[in-house]
N, C-alpha and C. Protein backbone atom coordinates (compact mmCIF):
# COMPACT_ATOMS: atom_id res chain seq x y z
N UNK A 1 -17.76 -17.59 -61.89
CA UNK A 1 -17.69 -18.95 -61.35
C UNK A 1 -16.24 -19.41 -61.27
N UNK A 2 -15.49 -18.87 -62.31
CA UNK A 2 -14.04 -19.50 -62.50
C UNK A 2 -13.43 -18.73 -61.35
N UNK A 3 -14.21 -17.90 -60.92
CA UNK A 3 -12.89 -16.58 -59.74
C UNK A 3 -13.42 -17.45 -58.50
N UNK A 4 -14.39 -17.99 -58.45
CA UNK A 4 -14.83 -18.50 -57.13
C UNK A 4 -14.32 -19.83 -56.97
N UNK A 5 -14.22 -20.71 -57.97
CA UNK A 5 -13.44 -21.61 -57.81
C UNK A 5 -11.96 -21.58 -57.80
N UNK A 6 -11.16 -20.80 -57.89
CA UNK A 6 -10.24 -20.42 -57.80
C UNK A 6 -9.70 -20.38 -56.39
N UNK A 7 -11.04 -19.14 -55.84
CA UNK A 7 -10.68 -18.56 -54.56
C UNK A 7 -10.79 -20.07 -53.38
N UNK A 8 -12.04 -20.27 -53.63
CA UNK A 8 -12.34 -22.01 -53.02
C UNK A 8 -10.73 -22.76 -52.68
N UNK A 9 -10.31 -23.33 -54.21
CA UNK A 9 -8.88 -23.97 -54.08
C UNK A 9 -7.82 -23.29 -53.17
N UNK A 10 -7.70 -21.66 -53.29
CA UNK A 10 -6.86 -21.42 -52.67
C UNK A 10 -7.06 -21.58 -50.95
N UNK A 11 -8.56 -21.52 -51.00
CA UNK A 11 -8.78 -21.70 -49.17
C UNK A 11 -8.41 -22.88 -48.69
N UNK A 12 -9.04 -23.80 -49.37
CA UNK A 12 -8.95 -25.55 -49.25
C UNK A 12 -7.25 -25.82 -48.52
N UNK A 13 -6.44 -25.13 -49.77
CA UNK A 13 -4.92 -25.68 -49.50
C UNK A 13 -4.07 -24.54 -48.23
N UNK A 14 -4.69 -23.44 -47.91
CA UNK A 14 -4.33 -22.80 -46.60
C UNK A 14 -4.98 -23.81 -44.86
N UNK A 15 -6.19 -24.01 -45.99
CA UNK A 15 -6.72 -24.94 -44.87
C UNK A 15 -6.05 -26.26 -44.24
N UNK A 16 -5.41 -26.70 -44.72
CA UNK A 16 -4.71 -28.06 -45.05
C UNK A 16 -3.50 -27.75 -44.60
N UNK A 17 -2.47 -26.49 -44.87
CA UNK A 17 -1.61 -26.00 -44.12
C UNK A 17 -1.68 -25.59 -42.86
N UNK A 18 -2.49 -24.98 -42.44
CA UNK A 18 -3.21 -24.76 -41.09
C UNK A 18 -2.94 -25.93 -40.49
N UNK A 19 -3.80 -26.99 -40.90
CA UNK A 19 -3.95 -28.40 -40.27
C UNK A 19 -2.87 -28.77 -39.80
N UNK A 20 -1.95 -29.13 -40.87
CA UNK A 20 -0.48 -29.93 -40.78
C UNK A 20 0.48 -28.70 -39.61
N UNK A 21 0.36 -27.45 -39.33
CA UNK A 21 0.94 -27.46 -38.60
C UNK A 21 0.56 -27.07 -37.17
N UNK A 22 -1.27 -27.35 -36.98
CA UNK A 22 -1.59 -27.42 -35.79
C UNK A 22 -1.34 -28.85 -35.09
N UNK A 23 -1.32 -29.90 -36.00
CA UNK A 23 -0.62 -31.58 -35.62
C UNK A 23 1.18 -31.25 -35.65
N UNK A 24 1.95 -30.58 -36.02
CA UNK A 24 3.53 -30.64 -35.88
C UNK A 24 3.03 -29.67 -34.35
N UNK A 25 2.30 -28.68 -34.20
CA UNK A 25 2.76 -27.91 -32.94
C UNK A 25 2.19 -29.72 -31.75
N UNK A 26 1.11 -29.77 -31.92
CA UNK A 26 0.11 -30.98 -30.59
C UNK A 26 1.54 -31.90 -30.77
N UNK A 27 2.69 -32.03 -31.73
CA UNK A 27 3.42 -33.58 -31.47
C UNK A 27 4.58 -32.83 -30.96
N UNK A 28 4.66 -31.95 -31.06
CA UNK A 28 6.17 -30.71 -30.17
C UNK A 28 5.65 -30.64 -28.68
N UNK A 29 4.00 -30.59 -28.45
CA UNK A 29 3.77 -30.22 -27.26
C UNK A 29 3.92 -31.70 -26.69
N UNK A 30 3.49 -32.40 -27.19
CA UNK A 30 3.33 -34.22 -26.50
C UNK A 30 4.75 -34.60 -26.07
N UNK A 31 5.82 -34.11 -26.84
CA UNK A 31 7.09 -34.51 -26.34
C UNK A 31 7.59 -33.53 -25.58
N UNK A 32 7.34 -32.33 -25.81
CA UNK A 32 7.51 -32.18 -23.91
C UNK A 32 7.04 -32.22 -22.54
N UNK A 33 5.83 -32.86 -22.97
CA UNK A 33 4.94 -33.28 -22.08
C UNK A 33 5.58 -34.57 -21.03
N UNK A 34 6.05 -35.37 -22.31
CA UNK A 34 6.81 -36.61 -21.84
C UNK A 34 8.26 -36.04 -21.28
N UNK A 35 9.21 -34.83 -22.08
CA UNK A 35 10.31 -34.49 -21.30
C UNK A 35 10.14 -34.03 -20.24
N UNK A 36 9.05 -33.11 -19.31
CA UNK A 36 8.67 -32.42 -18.58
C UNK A 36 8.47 -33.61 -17.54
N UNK A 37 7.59 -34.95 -18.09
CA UNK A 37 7.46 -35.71 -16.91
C UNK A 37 8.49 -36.74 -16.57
N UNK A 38 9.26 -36.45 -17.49
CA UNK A 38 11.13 -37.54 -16.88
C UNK A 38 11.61 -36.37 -16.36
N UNK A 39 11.33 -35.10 -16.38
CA UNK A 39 12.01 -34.31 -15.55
C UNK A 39 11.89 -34.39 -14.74
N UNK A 40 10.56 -34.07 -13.78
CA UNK A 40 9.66 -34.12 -12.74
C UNK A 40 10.13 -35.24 -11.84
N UNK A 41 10.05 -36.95 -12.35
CA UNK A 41 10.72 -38.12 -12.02
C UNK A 41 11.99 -38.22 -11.21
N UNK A 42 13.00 -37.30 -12.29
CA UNK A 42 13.88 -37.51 -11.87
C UNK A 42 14.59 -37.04 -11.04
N UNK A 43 13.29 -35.43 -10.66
CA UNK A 43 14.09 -34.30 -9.66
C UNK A 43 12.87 -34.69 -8.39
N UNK A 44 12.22 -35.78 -8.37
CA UNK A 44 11.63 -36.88 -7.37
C UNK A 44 12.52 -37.35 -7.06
N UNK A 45 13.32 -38.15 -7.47
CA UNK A 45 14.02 -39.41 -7.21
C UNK A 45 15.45 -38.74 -6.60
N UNK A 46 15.68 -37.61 -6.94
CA UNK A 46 17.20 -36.95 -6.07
C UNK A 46 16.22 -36.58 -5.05
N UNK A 47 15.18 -36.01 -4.96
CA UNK A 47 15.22 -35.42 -3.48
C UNK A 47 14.81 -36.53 -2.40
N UNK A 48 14.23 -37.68 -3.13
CA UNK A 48 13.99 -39.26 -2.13
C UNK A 48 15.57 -39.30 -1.59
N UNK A 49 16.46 -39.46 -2.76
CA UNK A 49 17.74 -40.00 -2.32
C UNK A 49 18.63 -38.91 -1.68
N UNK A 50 18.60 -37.04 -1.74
CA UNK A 50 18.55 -36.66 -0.19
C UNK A 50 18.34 -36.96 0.96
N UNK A 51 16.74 -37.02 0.73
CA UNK A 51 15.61 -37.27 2.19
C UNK A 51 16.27 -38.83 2.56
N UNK A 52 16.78 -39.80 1.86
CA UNK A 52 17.51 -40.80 2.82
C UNK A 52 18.77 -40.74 3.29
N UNK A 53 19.77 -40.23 2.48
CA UNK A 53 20.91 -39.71 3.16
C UNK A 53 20.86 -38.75 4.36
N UNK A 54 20.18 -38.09 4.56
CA UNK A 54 19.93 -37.24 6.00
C UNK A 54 19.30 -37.82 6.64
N UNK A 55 18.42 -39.34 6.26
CA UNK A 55 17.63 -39.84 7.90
C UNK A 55 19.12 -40.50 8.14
N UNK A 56 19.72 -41.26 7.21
CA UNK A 56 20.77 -41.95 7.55
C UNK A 56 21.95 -41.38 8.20
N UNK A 57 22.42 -40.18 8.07
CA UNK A 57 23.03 -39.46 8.80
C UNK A 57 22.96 -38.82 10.34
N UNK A 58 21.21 -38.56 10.28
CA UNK A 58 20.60 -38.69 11.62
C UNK A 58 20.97 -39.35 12.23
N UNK A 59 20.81 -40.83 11.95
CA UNK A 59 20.75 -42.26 12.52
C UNK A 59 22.26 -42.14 13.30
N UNK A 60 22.94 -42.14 12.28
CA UNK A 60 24.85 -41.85 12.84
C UNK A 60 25.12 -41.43 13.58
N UNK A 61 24.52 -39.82 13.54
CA UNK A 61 24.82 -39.27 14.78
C UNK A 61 24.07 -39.35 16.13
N UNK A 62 22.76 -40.17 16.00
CA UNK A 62 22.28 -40.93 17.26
C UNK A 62 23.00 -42.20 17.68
N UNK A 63 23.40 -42.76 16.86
CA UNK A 63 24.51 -43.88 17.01
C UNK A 63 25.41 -43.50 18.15
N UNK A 64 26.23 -42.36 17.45
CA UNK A 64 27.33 -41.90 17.74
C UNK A 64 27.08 -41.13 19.31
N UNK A 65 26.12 -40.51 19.66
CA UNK A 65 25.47 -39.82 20.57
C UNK A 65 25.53 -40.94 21.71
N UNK A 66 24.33 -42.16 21.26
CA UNK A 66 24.79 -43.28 22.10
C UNK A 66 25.90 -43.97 22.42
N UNK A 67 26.77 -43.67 21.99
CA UNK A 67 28.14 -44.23 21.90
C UNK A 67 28.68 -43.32 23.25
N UNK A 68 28.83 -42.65 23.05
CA UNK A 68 29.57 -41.31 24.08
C UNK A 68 28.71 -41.39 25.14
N UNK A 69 26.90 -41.43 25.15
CA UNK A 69 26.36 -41.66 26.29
C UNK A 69 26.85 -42.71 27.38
N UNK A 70 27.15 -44.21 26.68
CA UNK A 70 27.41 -45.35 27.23
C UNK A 70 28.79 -45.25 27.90
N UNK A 71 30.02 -43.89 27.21
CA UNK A 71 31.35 -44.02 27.50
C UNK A 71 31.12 -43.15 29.03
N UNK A 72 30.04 -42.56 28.80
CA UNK A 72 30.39 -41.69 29.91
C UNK A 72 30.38 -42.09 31.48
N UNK A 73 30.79 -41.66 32.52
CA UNK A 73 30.69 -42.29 33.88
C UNK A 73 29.50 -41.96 34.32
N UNK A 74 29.08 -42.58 34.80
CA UNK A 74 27.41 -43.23 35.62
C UNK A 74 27.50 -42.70 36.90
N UNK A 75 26.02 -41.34 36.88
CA UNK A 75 26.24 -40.41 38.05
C UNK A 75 24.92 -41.09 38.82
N UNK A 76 24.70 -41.47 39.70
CA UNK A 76 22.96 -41.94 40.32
C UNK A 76 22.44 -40.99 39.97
N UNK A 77 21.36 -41.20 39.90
CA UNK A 77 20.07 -40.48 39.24
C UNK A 77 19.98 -39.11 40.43
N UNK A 78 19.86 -39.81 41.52
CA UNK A 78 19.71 -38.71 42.54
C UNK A 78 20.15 -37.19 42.68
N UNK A 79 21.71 -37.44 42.20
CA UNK A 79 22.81 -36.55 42.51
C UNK A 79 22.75 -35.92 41.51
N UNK A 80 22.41 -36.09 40.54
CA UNK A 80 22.46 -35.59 38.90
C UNK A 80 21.26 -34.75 39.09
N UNK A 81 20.43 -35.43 39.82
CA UNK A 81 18.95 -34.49 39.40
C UNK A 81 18.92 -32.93 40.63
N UNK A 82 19.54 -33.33 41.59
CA UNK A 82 20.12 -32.08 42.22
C UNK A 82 21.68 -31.44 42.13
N UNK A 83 21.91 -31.69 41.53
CA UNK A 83 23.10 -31.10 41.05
C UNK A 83 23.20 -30.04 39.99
N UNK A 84 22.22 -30.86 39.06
CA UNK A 84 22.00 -30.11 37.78
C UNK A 84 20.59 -29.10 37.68
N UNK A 85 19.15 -30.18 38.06
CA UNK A 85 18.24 -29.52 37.75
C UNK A 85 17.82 -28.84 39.10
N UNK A 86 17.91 -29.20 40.16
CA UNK A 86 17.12 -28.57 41.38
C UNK A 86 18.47 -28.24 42.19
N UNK A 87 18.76 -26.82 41.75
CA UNK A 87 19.68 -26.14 43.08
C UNK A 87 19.16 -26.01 44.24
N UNK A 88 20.45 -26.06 45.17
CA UNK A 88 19.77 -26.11 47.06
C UNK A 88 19.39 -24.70 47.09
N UNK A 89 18.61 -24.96 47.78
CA UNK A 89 17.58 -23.62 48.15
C UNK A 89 17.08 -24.11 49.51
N UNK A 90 17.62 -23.21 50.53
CA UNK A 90 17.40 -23.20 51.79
C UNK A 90 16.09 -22.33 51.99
N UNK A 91 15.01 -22.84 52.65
CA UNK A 91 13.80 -21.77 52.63
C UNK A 91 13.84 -21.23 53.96
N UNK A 92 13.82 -19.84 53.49
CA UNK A 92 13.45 -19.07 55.05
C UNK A 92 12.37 -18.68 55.62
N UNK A 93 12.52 -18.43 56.56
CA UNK A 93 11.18 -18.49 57.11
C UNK A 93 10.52 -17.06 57.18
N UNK A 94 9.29 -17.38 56.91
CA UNK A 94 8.92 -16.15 56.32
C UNK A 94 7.34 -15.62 57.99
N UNK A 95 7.37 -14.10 58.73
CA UNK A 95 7.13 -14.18 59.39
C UNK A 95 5.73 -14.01 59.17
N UNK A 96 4.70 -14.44 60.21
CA UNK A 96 3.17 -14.35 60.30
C UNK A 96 3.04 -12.93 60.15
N UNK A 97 1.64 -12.92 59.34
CA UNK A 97 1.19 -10.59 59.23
C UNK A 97 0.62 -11.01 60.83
N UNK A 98 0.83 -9.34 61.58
CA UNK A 98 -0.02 -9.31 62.89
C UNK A 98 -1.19 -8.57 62.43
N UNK A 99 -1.98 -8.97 62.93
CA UNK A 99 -3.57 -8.32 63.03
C UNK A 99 -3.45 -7.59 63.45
N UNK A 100 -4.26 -6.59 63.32
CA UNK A 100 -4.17 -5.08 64.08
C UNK A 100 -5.78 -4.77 64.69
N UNK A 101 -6.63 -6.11 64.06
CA UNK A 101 -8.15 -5.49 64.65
C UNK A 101 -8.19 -6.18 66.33
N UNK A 102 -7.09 -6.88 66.48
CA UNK A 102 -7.10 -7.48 67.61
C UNK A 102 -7.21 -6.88 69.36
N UNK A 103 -7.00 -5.83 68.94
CA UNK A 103 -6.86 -4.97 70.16
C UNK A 103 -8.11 -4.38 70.47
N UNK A 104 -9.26 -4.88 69.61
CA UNK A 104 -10.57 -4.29 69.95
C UNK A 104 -10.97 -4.89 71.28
């Protein structure tokens, strides 16, 4: 009886050690749970403040695009659109096929 109570005590207080450091590991994991999600936050919040510096830079160089559009000299629409997109093209004339059952 005395060996079994013995053995008992010694389980009890492994048991109890066990415990205390399955609660130190759950409060190691909880705080990086919380470092992990100020990480997360904060590598959010640089790529927002990328993603606005490049619309804003966009913007500039549409600015700037319009800027140079407005400097430039004013061709009529007409002349521009054959000048540039529709080259002259003279059509030739292309001759009729002759029939050949005609001589029946």
């Amino acid at each position: 009886m005395d060996r079994a109570e013995a053995v008992m005590d010694k389980k009890e207080t492994k048991v109890e050690k066990s415990k205390g450091r399955a609660r130190t590991v759950q409060e190691r994991a909880k705080a990086w749970e919380e470092l992990n999600k100020k990480m997360a936050l904060k590598k959010a919040e640089a790529q927002a403040l990328k993603d606005l510096q490049a619309e804003e830079e966009e913007i500039e160089d549409m600015e700037e695009d319009a800027q140079v559009e407005e400097d430039a000299p004013m061709i009529p629409v007409g002349e521009m659109a054959q000048s540039i997109w529709a080259p002259k093209v003279v059509p030739e004339s292309i001759p009729l096929p002759q029939d050949e059952e005609e001589e029946l």
